[in-house]
Protein backbone atom coordinates (compact mmCIF):
# COMPACT_ATOMS: atom_id res chain seq x y z
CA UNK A 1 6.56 -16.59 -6.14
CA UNK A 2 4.11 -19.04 -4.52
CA UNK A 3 0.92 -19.60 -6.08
CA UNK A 4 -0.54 -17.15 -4.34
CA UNK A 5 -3.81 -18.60 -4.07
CA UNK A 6 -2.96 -21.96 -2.45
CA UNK A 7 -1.65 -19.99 0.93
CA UNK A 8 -3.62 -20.20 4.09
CA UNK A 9 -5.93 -17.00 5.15
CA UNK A 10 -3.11 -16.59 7.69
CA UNK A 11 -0.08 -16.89 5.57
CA UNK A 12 -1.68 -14.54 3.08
CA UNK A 13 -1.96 -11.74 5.83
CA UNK A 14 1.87 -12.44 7.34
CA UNK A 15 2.70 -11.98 3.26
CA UNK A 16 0.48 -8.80 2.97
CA UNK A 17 2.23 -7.29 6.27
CA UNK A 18 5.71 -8.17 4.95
CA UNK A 19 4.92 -6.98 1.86
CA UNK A 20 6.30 -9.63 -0.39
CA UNK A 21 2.98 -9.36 -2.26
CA UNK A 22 -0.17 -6.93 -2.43
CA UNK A 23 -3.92 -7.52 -1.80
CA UNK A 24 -4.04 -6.11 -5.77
CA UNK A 25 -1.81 -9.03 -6.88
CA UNK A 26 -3.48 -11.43 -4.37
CA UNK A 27 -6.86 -10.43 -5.46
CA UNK A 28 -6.03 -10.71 -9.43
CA UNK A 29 -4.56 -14.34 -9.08
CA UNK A 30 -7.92 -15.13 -6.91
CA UNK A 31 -9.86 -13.53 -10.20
CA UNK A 32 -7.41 -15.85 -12.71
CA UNK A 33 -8.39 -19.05 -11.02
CA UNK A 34 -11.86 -18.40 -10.90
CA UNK A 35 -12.04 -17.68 -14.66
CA UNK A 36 -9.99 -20.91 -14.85
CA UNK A 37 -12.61 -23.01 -12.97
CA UNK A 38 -15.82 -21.97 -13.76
CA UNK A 39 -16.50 -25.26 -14.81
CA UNK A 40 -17.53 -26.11 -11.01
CA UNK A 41 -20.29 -23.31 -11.09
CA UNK A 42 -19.12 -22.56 -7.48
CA UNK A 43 -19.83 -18.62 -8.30
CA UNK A 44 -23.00 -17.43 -9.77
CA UNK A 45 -22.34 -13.48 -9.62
CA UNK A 46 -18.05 -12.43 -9.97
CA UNK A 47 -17.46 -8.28 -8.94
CA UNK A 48 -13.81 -7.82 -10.25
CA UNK A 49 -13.71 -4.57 -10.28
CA UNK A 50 -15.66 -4.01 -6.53
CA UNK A 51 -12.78 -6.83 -5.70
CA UNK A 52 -9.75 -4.78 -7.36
CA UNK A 53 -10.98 -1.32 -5.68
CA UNK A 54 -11.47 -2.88 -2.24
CA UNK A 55 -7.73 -4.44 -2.59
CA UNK A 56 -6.44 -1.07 -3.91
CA UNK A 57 -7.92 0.71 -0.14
CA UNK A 58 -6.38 -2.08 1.49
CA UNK A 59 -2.68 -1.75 0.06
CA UNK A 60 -3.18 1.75 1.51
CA UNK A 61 -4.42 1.26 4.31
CA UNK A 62 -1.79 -1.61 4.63
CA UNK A 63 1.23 1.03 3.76
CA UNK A 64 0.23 3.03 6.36
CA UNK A 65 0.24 0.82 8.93
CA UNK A 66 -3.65 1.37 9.85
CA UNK A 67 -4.76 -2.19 7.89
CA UNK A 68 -8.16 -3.77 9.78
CA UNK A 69 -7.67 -7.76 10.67
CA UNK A 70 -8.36 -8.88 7.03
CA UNK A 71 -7.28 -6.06 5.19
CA UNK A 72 -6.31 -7.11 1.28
CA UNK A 73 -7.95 -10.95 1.96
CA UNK A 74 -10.04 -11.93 -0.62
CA UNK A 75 -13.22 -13.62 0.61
CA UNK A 76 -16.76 -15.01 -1.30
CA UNK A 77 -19.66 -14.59 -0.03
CA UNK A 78 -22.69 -16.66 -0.25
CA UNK A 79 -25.58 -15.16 -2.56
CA UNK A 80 -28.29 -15.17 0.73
CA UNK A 81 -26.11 -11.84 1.92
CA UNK A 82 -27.51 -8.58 0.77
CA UNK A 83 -24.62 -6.40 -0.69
CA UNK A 84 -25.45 -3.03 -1.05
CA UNK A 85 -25.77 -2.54 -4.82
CA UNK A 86 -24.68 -6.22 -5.81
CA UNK A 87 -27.39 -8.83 -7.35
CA UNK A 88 -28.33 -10.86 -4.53
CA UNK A 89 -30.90 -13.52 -5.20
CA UNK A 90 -30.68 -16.67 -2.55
CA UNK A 91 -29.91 -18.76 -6.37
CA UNK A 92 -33.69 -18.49 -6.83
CA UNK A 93 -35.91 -17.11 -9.76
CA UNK A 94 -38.27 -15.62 -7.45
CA UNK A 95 -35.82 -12.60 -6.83
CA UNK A 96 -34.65 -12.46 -10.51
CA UNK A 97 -32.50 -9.39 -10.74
CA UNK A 98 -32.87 -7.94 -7.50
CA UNK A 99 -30.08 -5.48 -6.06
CA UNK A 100 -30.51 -4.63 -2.30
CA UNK A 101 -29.89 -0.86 -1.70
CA UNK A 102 -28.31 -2.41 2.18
CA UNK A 103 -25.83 -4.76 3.20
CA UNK A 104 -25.81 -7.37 5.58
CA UNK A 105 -24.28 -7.13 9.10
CA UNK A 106 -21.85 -9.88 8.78
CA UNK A 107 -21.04 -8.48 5.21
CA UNK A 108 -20.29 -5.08 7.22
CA UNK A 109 -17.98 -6.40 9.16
CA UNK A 110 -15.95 -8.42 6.83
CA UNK A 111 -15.48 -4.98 4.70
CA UNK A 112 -15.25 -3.03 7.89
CA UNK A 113 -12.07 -5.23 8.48
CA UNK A 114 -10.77 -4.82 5.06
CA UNK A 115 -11.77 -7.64 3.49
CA UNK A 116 -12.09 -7.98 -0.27
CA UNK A 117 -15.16 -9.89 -2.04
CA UNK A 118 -14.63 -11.54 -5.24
CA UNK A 119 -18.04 -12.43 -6.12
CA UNK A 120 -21.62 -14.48 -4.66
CA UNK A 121 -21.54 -17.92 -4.15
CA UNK A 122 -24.05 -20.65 -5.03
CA UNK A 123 -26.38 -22.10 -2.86
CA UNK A 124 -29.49 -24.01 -3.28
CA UNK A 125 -32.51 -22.13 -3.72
CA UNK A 126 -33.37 -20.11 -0.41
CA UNK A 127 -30.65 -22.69 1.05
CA UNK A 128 -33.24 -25.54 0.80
CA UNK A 129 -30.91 -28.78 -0.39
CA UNK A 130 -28.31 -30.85 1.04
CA UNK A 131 -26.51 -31.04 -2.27
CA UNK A 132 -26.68 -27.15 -3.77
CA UNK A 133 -28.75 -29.17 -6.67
CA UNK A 134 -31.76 -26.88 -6.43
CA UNK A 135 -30.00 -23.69 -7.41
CA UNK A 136 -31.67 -22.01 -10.09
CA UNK A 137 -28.20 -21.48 -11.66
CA UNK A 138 -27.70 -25.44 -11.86
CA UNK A 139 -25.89 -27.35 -9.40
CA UNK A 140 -22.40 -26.63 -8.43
CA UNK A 141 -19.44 -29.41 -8.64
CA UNK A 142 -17.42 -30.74 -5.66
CA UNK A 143 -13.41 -30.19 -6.52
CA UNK A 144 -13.03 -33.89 -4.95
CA UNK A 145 -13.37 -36.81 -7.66
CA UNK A 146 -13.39 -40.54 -6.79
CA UNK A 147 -10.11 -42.40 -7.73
CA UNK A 148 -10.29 -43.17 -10.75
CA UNK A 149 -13.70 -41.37 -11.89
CA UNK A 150 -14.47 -38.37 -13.73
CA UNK A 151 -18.16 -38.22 -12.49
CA UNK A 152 -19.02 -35.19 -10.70
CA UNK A 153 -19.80 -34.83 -7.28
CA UNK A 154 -22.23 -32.66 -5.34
CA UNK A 155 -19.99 -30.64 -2.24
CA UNK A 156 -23.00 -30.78 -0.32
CA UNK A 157 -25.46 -28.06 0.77
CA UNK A 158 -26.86 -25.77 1.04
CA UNK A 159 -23.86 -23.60 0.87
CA UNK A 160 -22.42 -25.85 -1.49
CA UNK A 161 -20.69 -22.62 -3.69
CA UNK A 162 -19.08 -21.29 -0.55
CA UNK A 163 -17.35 -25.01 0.44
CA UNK A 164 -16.27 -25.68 -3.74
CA UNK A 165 -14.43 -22.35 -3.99
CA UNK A 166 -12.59 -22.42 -0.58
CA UNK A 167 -11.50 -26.26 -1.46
CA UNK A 168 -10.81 -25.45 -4.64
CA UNK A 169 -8.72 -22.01 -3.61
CA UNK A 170 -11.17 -19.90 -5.49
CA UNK A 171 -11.11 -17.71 -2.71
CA UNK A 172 -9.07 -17.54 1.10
CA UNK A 173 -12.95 -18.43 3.02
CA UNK A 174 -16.67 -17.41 2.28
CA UNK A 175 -19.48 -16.87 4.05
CA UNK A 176 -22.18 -19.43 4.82
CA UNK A 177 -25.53 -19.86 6.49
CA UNK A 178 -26.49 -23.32 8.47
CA UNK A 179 -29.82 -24.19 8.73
CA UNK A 180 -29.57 -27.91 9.67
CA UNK A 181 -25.91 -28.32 8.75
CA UNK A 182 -25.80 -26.22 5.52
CA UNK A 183 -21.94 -25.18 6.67
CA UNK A 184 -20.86 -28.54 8.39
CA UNK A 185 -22.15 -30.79 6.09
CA UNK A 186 -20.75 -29.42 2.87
CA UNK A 187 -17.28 -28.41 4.66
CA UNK A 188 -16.70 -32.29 5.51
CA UNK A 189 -17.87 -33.26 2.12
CA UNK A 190 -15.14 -30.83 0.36
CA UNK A 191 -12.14 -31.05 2.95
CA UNK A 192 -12.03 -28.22 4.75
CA UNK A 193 -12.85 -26.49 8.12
CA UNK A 194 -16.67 -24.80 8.82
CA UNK A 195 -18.13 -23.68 12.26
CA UNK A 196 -21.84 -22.91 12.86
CA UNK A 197 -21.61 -20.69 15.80
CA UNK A 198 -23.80 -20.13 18.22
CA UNK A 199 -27.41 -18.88 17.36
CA UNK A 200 -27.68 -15.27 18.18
CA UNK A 201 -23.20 -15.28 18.14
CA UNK A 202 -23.58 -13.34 14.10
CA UNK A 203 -26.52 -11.43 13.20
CA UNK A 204 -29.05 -12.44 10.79
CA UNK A 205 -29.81 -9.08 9.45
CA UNK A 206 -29.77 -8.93 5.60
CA UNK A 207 -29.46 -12.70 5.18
CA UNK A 208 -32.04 -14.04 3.09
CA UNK A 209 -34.32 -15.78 5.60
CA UNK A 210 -34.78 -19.89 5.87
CA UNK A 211 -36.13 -20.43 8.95
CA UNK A 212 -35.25 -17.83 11.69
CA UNK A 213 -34.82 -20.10 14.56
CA UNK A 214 -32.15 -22.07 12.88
CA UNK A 215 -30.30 -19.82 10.75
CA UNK A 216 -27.27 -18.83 11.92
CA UNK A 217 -24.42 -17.61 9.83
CA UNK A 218 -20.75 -19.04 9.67
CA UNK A 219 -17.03 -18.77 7.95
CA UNK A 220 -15.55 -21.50 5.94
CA UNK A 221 -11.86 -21.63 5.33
CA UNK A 222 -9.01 -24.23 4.42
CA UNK A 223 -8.15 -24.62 8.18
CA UNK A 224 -9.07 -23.78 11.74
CA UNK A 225 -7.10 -21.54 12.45
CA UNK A 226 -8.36 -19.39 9.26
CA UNK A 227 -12.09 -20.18 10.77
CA UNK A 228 -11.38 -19.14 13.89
CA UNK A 229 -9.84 -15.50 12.07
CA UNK A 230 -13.24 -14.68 9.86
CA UNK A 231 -15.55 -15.76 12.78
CA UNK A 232 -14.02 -12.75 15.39
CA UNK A 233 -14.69 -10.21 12.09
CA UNK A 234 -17.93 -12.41 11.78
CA UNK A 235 -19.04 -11.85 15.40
CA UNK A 236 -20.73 -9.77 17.65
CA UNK A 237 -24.35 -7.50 18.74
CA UNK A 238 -26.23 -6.31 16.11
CA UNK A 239 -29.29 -4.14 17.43
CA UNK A 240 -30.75 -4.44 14.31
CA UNK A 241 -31.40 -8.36 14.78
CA UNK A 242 -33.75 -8.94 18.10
CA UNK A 243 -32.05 -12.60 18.32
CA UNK A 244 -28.14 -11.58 18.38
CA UNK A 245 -26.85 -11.86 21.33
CA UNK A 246 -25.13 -8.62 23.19
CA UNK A 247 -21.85 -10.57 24.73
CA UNK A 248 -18.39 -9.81 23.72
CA UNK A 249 -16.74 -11.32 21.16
CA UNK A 250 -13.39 -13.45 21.98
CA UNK A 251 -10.14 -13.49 20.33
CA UNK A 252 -10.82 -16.85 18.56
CA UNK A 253 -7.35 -17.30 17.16
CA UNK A 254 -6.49 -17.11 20.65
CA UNK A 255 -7.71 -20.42 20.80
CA UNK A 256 -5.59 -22.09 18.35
CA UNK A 257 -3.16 -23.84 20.28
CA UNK A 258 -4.69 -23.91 23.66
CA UNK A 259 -4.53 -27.26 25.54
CA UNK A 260 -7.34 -29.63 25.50
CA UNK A 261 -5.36 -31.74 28.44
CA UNK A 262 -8.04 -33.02 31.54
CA UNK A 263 -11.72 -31.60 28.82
CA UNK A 264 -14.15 -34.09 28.91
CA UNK A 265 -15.63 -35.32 25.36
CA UNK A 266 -18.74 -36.63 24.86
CA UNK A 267 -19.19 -39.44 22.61
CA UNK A 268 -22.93 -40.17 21.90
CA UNK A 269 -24.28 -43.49 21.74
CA UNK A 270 -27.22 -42.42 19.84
CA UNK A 271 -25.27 -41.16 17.04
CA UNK A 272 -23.90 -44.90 16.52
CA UNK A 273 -26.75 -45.56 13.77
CA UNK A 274 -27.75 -48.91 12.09
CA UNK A 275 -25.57 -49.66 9.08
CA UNK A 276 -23.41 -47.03 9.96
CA UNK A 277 -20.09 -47.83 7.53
CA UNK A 278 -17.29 -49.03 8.62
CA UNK A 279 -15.46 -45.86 7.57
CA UNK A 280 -17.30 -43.65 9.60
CA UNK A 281 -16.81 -46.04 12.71
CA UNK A 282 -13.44 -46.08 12.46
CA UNK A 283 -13.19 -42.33 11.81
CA UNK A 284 -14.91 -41.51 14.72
CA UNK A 285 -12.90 -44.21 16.56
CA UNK A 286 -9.91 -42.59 15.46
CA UNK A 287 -10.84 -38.49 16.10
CA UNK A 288 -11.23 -39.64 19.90
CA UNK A 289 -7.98 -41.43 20.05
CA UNK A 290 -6.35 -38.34 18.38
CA UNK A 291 -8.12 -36.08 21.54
CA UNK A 292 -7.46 -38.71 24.19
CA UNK A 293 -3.53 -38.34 22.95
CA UNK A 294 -3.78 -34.96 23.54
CA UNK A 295 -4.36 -34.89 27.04
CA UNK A 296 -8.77 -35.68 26.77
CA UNK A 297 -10.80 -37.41 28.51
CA UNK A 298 -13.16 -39.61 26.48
CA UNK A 299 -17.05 -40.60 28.00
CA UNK A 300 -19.79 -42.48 26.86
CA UNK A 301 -22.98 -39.89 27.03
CA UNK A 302 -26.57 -40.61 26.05
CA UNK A 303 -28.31 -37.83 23.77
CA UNK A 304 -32.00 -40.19 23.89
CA UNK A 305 -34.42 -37.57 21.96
CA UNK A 306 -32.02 -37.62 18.54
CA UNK A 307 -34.09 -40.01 17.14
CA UNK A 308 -36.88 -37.46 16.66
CA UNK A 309 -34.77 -34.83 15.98
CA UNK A 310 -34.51 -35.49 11.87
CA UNK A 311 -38.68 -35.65 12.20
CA UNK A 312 -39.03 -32.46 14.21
CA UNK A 313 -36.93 -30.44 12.38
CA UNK A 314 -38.44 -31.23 8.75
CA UNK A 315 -41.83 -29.82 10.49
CA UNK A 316 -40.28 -26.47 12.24
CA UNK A 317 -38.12 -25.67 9.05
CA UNK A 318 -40.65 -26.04 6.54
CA UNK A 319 -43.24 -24.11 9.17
CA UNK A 320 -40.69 -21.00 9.04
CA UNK A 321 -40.14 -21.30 5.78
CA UNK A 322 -43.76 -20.86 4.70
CA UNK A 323 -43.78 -18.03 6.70
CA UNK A 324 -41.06 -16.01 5.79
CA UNK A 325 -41.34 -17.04 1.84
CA UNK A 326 -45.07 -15.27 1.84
CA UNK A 327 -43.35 -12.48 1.01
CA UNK A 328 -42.17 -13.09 -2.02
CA UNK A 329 -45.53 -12.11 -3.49
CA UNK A 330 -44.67 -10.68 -7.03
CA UNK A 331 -45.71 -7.31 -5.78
CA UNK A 332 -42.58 -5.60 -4.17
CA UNK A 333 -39.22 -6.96 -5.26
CA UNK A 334 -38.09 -9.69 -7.62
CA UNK A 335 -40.16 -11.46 -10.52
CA UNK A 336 -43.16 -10.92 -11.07
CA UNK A 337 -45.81 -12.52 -13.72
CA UNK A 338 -48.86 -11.43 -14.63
CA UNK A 339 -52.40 -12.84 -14.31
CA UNK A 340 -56.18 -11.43 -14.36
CA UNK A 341 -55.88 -10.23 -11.26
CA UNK A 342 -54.09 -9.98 -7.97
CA UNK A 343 -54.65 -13.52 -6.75
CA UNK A 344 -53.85 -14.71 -10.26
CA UNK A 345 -50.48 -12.83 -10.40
CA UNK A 346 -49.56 -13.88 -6.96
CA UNK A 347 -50.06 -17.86 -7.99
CA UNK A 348 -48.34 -17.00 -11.29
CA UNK A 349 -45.54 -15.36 -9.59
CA UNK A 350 -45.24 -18.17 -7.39
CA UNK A 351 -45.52 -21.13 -9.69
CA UNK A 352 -43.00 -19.92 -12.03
CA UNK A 353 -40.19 -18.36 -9.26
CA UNK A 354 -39.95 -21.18 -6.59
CA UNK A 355 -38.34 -24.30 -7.34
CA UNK A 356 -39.82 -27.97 -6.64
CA UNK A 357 -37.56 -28.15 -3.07
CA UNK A 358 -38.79 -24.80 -2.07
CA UNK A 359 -42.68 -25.38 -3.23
CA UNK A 360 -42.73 -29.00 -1.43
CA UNK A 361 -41.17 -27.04 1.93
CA UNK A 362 -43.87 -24.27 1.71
CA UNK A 363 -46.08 -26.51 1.31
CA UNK A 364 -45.33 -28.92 3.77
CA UNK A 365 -44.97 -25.85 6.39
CA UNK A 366 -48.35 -24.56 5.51
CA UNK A 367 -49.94 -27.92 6.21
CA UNK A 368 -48.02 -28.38 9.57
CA UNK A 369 -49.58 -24.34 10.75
CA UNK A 370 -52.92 -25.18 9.45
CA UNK A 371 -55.89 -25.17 11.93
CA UNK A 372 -56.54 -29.12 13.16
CA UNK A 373 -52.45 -29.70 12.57
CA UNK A 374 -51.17 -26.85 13.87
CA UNK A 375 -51.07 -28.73 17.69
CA UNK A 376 -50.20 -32.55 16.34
CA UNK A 377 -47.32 -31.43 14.14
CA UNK A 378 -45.78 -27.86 14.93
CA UNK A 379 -46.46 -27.50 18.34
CA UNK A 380 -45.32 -31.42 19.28
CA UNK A 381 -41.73 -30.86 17.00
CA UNK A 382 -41.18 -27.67 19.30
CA UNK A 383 -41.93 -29.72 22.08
CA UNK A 384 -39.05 -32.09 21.11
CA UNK A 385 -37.19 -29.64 20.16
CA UNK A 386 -37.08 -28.44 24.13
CA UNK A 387 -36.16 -31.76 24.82
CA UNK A 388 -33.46 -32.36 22.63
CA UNK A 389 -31.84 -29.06 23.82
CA UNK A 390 -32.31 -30.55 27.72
CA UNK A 391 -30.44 -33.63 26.12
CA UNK A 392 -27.28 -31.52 25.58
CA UNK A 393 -27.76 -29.48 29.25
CA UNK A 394 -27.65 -32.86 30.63
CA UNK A 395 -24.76 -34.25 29.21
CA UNK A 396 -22.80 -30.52 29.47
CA UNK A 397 -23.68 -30.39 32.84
CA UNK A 398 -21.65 -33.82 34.21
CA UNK A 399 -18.65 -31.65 32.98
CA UNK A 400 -18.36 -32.27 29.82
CA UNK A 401 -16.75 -29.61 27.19
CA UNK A 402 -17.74 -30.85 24.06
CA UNK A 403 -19.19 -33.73 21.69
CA UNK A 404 -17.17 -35.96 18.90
CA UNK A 405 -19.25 -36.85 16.55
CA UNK A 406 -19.02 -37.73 12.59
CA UNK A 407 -19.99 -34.77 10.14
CA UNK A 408 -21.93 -36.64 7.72
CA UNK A 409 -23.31 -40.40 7.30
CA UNK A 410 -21.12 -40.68 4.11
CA UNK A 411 -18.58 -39.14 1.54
CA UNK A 412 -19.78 -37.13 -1.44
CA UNK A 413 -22.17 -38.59 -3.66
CA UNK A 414 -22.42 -38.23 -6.98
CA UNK A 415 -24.78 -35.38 -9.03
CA UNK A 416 -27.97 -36.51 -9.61
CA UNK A 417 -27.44 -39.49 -7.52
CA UNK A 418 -30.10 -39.17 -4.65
CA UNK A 419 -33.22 -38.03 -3.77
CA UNK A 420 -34.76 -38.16 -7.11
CA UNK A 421 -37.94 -40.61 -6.20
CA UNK A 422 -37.59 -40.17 -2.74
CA UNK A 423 -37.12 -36.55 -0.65
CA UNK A 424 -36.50 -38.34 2.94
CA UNK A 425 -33.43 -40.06 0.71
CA UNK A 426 -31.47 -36.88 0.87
CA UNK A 427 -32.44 -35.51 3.90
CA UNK A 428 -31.22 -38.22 5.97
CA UNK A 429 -27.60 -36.64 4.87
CA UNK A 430 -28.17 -34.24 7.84
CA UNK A 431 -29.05 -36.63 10.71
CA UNK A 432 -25.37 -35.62 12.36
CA UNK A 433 -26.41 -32.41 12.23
CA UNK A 434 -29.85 -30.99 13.05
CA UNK A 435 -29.79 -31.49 16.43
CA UNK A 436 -27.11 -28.61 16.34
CA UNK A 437 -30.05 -26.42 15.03
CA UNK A 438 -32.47 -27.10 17.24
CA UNK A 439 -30.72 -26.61 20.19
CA UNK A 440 -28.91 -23.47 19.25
CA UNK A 441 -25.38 -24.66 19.96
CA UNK A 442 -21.96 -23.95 17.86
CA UNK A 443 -20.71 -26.90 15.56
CA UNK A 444 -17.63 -27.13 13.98
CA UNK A 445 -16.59 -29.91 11.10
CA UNK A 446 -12.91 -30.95 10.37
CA UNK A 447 -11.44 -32.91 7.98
CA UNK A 448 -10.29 -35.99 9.47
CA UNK A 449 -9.54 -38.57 6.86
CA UNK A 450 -10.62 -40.11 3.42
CA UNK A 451 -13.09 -43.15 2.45
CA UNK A 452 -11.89 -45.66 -0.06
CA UNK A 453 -12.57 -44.24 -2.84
CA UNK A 454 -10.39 -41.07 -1.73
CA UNK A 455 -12.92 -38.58 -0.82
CA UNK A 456 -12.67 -36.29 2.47
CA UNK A 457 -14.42 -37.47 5.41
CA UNK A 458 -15.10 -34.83 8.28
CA UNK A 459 -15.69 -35.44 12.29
CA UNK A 460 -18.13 -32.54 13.94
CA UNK A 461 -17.48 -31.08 17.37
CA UNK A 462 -20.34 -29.94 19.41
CA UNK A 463 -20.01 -27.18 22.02
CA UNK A 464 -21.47 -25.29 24.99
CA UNK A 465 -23.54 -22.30 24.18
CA UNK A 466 -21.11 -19.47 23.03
CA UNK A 467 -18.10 -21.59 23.38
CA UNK A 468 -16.85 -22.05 19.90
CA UNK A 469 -13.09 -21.53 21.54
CA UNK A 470 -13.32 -24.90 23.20
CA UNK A 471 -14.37 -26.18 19.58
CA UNK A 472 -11.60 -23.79 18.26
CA UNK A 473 -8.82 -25.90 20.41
CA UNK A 474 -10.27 -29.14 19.89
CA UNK A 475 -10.55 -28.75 16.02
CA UNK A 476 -6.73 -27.87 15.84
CA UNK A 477 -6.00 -31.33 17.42
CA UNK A 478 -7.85 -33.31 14.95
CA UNK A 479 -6.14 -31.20 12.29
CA UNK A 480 -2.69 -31.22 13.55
CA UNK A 481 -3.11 -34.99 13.41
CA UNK A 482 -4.81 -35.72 10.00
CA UNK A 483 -3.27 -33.10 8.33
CA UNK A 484 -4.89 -30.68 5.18
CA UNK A 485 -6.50 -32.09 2.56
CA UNK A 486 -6.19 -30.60 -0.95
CA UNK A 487 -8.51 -31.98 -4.17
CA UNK A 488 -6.29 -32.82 -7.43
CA UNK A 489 -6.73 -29.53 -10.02
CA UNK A 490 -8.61 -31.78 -13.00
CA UNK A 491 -11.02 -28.74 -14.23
CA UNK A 492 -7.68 -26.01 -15.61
């Protein structure tokens, strides 16, 4: 028999259907490898047995005949989704042991649909990090090495578990979360496919908040097609989240296939930075001449506010942040350390549970609310933000279906390698990204090559609002054409 956890998502559902394997066996040899590769720290919470009972209601449901759209497929999902009676702790001290009694929406529909979870997957710390280095379970490792080099690599961030275990075939695709490009950045950095949709497309209920204007929740999976499959079980109104958006959700698979012949793509000529490498130029170069082959039409399009968009972003996210990480107080869930008195335990609690990322964040969002900066810094980055989002109305409204852009300004770095003296150092790995954020659109990242030293590169797709099947279509052409990437098996 194959190794059954190297399929696709969509060959492992043709095999469940023909029965020439069960979601039990599927499920077990998803458990194996994990045991196998804990070295890369890409779980931080495994639920065999919740994985082995959920496969055991699929194969039933699967005999007779009444199987959901990912019955028996075993997924992992990222440790900022509540799951009802499962530790859930966004990787941070703060929330120590702390088992929600409710499960996320997105969660609900995955197991609504019959899909199995084999554990929570890393992150860093309230998904603050471009590198999942400031997990409070220690960073995780990239399956990718450099030719020639055993040094470990970060797989990006901040859903950094989510991206190792899909690459590394841990699991068929995971949840994520994307902030500022928390799914596209470490999908490109691992080699496989990840889509921010939308904001508002999935619902943000019981997913550990970041900041609530940007989050937006996602699918990872070894190829678009498999995306495009988790994001329709993903999708849709939640009434319980005042932000998600009451349209129908599409048949994304649909997609797959469609032809991209006569679409106009947007190439930005903001996005060409200085010192850009030559890799990434000629990446980029080549994802358009891959779409112009298929039938696209290629355009030169200005984007002139994404200069400020890096700048505005690191005020509104940290701003949210603040806000939404008051609660964690010591007093209702989570850790909680004593002191004299109530203010005492509160700046105990605080001190000992957040991590440096998360404490310089909260404490650069206080600063940008506080009365006298409240008008120079938060209310000028939303007023960029506006513009950058009229940027992209512009440039969508001349016709054009989509923007080709690269994923990331380089491969995989090394653990440990940036941002120790300086902070800006590794948030400049999202400058392809945030601009996705702050105008609310959907984003997908595709492998589309390697760099020298043999690592995946990704190219990122930018779409209307609500028009991730346009990014759906366009994705399969770069993918068809640079083929699937798989990382060499060093850590069984």
């Amino acid at each position: 028999m194959t190794d059954l956890t190297s399929l696709t998502l969509t060959d492992a559902r043709e095999g469940l259907v023909q029965k020439s394997f069960t979601a039990l066996e599927l499920t077990d040899a998803h458990l194996a490898a994990m045991e196998k590769a804990r070295v890369l720290n890409a779980y931080v919470l495994e639920t065999p047995e919740q994985a082995r009972t959920q496969a055991r209601v699929a194969d039933v449901t699967i005999a007779k005949g009444e199987a959901g759209p990912l019955a028996g497929i075993p997924l992992g999902i990222k440790d900022l989704f509540a799951t009802t009676g499962v530790r859930t702790t966004a990787c941070s001290k703060i929330l120590g042991n702390f088992i929600p009694p409710y499960e996320s929406t997105v969660t609900a529909q995955l197991w609504r649909d019959g899909a199995v979870m084999l554990g929570k997957l890393n992150n860093d710390e309230f998904a603050m990090g471009s590198s999942n280095e400031t997990s409070a379970f220690g960073p995780v490792v990239n399956p990718w090495r450099r030719d020639g080099s055993d040094a470990k690599l970060v797989p990006g961030g901040s859903s950094g578990g989510s991206a190792s275990a899909v690459a590394a075939n841990l699991c068929l695709g995971a949840t994520g979360t994307d902030t500022g490009g928390s799914i596209r950045q470490p999908a490109a950095f691992t080699g496989i496919v990840g889509i921010k949709p939308t904001y508002g497309r999935c619902s943000r209920w019981g997913i550990v908040a970041f900041a609530s204007s940007l989050d937006q929740a996602g699918p990872f999976a070894r190829t678009v097609r498999d995306t495009a499959i988790l994001m329709r079980s993903m999708a849709g109104h939640d009434p319980k989240d005042t932000t998600s958006v009451d349209r129908p959700v599409p048949d994304y698979e649909a997609a797959i296939g469609r032809s991209v012949k006569g679409m106009k793509i947007g190439i930005p000529k903001e996005y060409r930075l200085d010192g850009m490498s030559n890799e990434i130029e000629k990446l980029w170069t080549q994802g358009a001449d891959w779409l112009k082959a298929a039938g696209a039409e290629l355009i030169e399009v200005s984007l002139p506010h994404t200069k400020y968009a890096l700048p505005a972003y690191y005020v509104v996210a940290p701003a949210e942040a603040s806000s939404n990480l008051a609660r964690y107080d010591g007093v209702r869930y989570g850790a909680r350390v004593n002191g004299k008195n109530i203010a005492e335990m509160y700046e105990n609690t605080r001190a000992a549970g957040f991590g440096p990322e998360v404490k310089r964040r909260i404490m650069i969002g206080t600063y940008v609310l506080s009365a006298g900066y409240y008008d120079a810094y938060y209310l000028r980055a939303q007023k960029v933000r506006t513009l950058i989002k009229k940027d992209f109305e512009d440039v969508f409204a001349q016709g054009v279906s989509a923007i080709l852009t690269p994923a990331t300004p380089s491969a995989a770095f090394g653990i440990g390698e940036k941002g120790k003296a300086d902070p800006v150092e590794m948030y400049l790995n999202d400058i392809f990204t945030v601009t996705v954020n702050m105008a609310g659109l959907p984003g997908i990242a595709v492998p589309a090559g390697r760099d020298g030293q043999g690592l995946p590169l990704g190219l990122q797709l930018i779409g209307r609002p609500f028009d991730e099947e346009t990014l759906f279509s366009l994705g399969e052409v770069i993918e068809q054409a640079a083929g699937h990437f798989t990382a060499k098996k060093w850590w069984v």
